[in-house]
C-alpha atoms as a PDB file:
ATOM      1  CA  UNK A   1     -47.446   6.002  -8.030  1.00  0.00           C
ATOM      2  CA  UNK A   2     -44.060   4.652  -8.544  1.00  0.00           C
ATOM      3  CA  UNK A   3     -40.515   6.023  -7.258  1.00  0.00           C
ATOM      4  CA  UNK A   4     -36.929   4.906  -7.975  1.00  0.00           C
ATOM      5  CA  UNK A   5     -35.593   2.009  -6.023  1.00  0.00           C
ATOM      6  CA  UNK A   6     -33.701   2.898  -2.676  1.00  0.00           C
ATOM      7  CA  UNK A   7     -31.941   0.816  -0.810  1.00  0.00           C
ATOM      8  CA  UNK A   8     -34.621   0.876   1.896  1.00  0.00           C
ATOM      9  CA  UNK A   9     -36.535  -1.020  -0.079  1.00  0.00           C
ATOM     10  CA  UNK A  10     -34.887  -4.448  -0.076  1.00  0.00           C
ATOM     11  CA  UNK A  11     -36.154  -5.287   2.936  1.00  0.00           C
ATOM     12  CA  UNK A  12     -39.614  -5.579   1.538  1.00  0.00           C
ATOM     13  CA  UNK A  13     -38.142  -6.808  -1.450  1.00  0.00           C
ATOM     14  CA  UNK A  14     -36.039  -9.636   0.259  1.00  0.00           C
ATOM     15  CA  UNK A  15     -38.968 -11.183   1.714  1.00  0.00           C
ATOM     16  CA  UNK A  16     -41.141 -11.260  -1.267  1.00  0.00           C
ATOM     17  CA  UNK A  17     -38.201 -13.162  -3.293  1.00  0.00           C
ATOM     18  CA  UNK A  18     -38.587 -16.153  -0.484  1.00  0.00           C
ATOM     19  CA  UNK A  19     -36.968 -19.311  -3.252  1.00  0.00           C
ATOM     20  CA  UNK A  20     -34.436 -19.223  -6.475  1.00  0.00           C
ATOM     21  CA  UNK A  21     -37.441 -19.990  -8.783  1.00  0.00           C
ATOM     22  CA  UNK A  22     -39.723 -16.919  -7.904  1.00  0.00           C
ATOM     23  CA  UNK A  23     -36.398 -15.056  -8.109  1.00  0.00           C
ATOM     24  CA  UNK A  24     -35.600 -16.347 -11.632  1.00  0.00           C
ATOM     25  CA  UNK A  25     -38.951 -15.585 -12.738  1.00  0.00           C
ATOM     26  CA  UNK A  26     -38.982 -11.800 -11.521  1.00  0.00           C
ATOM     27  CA  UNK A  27     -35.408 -11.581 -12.293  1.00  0.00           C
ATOM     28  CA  UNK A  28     -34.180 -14.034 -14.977  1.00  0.00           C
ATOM     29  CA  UNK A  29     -30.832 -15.627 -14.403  1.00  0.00           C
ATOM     30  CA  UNK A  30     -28.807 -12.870 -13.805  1.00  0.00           C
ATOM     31  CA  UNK A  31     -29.255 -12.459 -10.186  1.00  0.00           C
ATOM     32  CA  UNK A  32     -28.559 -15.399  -7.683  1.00  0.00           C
ATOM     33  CA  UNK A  33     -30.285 -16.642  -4.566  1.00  0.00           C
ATOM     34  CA  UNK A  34     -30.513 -15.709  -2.157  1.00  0.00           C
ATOM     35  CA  UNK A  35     -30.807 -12.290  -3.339  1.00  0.00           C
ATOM     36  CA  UNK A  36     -28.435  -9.368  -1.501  1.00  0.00           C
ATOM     37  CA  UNK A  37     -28.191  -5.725  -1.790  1.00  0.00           C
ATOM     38  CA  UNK A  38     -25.014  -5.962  -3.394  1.00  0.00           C
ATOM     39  CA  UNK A  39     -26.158  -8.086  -6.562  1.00  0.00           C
ATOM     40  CA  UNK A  40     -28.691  -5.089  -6.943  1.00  0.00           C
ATOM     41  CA  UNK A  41     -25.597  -2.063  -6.148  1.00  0.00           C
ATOM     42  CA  UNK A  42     -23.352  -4.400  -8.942  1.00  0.00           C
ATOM     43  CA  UNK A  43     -26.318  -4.526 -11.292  1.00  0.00           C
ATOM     44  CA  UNK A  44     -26.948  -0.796 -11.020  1.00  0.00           C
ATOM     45  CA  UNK A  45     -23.117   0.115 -11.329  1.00  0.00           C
ATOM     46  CA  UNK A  46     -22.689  -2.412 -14.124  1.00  0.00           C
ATOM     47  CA  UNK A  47     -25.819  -0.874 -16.157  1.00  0.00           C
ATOM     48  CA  UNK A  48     -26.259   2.692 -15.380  1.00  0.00           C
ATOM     49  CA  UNK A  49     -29.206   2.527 -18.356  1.00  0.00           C
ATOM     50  CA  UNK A  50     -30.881   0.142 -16.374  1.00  0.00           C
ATOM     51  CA  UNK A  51     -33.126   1.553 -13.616  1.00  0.00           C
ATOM     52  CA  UNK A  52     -35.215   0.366 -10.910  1.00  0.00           C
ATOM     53  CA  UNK A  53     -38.697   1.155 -10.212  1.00  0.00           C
ATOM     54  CA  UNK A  54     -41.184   0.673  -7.275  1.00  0.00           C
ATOM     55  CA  UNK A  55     -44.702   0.987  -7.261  1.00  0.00           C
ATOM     56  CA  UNK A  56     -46.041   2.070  -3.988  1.00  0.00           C
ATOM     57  CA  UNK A  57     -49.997   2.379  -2.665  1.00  0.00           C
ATOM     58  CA  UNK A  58     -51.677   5.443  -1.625  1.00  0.00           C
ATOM     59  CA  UNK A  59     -50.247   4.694   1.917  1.00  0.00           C
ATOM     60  CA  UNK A  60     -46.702   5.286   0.833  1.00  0.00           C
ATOM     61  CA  UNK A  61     -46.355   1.180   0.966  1.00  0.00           C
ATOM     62  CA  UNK A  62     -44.022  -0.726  -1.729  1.00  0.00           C
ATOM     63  CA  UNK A  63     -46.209  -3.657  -3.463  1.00  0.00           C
ATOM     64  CA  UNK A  64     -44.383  -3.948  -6.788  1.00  0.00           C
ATOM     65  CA  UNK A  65     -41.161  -3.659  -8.729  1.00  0.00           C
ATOM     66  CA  UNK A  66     -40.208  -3.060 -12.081  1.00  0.00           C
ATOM     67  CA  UNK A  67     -37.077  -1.896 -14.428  1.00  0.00           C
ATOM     68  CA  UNK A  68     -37.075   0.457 -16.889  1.00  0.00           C
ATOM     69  CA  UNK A  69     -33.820  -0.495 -19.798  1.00  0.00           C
ATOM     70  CA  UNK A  70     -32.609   1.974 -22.791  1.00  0.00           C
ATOM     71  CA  UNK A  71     -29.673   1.269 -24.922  1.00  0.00           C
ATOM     72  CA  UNK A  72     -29.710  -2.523 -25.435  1.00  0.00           C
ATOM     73  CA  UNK A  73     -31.380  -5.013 -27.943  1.00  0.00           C
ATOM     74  CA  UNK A  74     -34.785  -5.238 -27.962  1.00  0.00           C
ATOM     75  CA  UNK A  75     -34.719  -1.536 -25.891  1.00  0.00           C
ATOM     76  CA  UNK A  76     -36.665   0.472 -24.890  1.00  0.00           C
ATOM     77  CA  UNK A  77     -37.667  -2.319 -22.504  1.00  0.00           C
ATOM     78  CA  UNK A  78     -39.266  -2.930 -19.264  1.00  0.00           C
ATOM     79  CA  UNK A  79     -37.930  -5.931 -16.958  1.00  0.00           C
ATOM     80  CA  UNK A  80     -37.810  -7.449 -13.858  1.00  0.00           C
ATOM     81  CA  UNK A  81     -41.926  -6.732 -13.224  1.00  0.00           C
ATOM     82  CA  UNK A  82     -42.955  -8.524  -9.909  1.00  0.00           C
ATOM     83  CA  UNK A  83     -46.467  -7.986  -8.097  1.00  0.00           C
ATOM     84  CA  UNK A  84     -45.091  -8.967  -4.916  1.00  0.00           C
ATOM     85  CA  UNK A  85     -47.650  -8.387  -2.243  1.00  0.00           C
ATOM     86  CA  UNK A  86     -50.049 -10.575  -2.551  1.00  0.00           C
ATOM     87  CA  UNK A  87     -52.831  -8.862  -0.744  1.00  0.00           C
ATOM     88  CA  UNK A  88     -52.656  -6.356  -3.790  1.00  0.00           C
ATOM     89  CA  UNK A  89     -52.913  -8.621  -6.326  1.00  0.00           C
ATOM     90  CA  UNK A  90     -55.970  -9.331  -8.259  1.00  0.00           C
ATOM     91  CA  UNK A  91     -56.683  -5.149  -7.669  1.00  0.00           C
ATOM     92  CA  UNK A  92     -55.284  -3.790 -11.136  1.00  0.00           C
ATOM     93  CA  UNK A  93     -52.502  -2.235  -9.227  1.00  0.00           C
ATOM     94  CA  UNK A  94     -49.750  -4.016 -11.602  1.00  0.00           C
ATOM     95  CA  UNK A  95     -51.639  -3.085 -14.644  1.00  0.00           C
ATOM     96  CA  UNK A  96     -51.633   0.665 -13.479  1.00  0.00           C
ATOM     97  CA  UNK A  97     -47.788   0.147 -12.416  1.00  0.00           C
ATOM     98  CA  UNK A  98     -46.423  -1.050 -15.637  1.00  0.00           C
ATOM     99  CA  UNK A  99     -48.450   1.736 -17.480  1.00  0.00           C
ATOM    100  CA  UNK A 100     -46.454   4.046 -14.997  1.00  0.00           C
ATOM    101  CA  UNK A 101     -43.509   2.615 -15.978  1.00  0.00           C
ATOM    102  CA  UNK A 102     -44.275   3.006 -19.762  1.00  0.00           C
ATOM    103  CA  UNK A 103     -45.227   6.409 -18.966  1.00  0.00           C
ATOM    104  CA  UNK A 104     -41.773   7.016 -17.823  1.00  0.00           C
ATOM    105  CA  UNK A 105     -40.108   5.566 -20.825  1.00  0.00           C
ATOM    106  CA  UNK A 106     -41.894   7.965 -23.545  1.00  0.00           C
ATOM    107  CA  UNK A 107     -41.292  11.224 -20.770  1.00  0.00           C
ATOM    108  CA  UNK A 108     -37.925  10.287 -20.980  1.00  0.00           C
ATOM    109  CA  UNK A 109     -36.957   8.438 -23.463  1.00  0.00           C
ATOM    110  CA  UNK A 110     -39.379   9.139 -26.394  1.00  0.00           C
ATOM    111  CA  UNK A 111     -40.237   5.576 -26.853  1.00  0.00           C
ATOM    112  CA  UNK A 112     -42.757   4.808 -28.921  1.00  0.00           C
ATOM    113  CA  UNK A 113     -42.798   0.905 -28.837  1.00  0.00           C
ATOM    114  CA  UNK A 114     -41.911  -1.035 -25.368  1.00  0.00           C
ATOM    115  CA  UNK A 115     -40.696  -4.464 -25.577  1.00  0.00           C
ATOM    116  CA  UNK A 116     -40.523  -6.898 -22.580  1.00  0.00           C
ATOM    117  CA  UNK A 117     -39.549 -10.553 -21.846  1.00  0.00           C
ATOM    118  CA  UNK A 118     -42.041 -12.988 -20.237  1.00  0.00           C
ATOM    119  CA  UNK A 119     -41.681 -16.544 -19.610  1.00  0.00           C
ATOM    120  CA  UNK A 120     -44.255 -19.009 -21.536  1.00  0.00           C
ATOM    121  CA  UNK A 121     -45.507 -20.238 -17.969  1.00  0.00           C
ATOM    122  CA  UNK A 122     -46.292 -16.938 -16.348  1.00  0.00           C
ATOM    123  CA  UNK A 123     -49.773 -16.967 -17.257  1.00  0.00           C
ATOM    124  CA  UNK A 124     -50.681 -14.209 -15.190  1.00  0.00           C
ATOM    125  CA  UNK A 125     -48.493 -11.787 -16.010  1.00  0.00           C
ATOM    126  CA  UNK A 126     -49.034 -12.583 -19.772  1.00  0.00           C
ATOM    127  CA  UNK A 127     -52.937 -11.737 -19.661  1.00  0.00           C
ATOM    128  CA  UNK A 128     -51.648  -8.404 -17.852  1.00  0.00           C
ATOM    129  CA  UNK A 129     -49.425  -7.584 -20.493  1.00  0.00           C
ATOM    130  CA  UNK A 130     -52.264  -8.477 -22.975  1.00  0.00           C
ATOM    131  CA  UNK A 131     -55.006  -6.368 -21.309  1.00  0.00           C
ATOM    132  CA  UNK A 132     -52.332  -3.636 -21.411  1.00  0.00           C
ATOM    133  CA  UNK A 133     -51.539  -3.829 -25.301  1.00  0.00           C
ATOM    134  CA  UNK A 134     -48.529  -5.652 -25.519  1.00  0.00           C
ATOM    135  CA  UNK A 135     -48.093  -8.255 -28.282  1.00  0.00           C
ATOM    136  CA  UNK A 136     -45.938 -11.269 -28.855  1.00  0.00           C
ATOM    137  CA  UNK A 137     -43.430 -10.764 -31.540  1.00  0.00           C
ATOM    138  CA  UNK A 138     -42.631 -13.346 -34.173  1.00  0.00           C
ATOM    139  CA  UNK A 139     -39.110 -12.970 -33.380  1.00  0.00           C
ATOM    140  CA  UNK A 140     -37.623 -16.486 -31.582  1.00  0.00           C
ATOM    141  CA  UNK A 141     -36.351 -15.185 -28.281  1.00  0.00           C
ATOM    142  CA  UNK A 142     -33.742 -17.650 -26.578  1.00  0.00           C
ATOM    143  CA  UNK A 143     -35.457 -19.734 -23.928  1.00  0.00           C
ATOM    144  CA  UNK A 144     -33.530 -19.188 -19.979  1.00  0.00           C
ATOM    145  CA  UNK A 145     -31.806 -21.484 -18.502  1.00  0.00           C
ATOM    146  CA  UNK A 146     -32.730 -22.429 -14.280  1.00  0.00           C
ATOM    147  CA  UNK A 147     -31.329 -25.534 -12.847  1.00  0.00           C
ATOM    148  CA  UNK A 148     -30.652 -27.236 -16.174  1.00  0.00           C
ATOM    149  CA  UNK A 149     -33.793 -26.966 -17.275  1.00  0.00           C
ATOM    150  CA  UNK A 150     -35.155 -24.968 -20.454  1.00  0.00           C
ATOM    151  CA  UNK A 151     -38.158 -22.170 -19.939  1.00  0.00           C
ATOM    152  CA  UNK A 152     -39.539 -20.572 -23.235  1.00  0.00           C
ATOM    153  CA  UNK A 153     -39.697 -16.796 -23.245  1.00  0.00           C
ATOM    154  CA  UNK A 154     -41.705 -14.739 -25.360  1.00  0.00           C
END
């Protein structure tokens, strides 16, 4: 099941974003570690067509985040995916939470193709998106920047 972000939630999500890499791989380089609440409150106010999603186990309990965007390039998209707890990964959970997600795009938005941003090293989450449908486009995406150093995105 998945819910909109509260701020509740960035407890949980604080401690799963634990170094600046993991947090520019969930989050490209827009947000800065360590992460606050208020870098997710200036996000939100800044992009009002960008919104937050948790997924949350049949025990009510957070163990992923995601963001649904409309009304940019390369939109309707879905962004800032993270598996976080790491005793429910592996179970299909983040497979069944991004198909949530998509679910909430074509409710609501009538999409009827999703794009997303990975980067070439994320291996994991690439088969997930694969098993799930998603292909890689042909279109040259511009790599992200992290500590001076270039990372490919698809």
């Amino acid at each position: 099941m998945i819910r909109e972000f509260q701020p509740a939630d960035f407890s949980w999500l604080q401690q799963w974003v634990t170094d600046p890499k993991a947090l520019f791989t969930f989050a490209g380089p827009s947000w800065s570690f360590p992460l606050t609440m208020e870098q997710i409150i200036d996000h939100q106010q800044k992009f009002p067509y960008k919104q937050l999603y948790v997924g949350v186990d049949e025990t009510d309990a957070p163990f992923a985040i995601g963001e649904t965007i409309i009304n940019e390039d390369h939109a309707p998209r879905l962004g800032r995916l993270l598996v976080a707890d790491p005793g429910k990964r592996g179970m299909g959970l983040g497979e069944k939470f991004i198909r949530e997600l998509m679910d909430k795009m074509i409710q609501f938005h009538g999409a009827t193709e999703i794009c997303l941003f990975v980067l070439e090293e994320n291996l994991i989450a690439i088969r997930t998106y694969k098993k799930i449908g998603f292909r890689f486009s042909e279109e040259k995406i511009p790599d992200m920047v992290f500590e001076n150093k270039s990372y490919p995105v698809f």
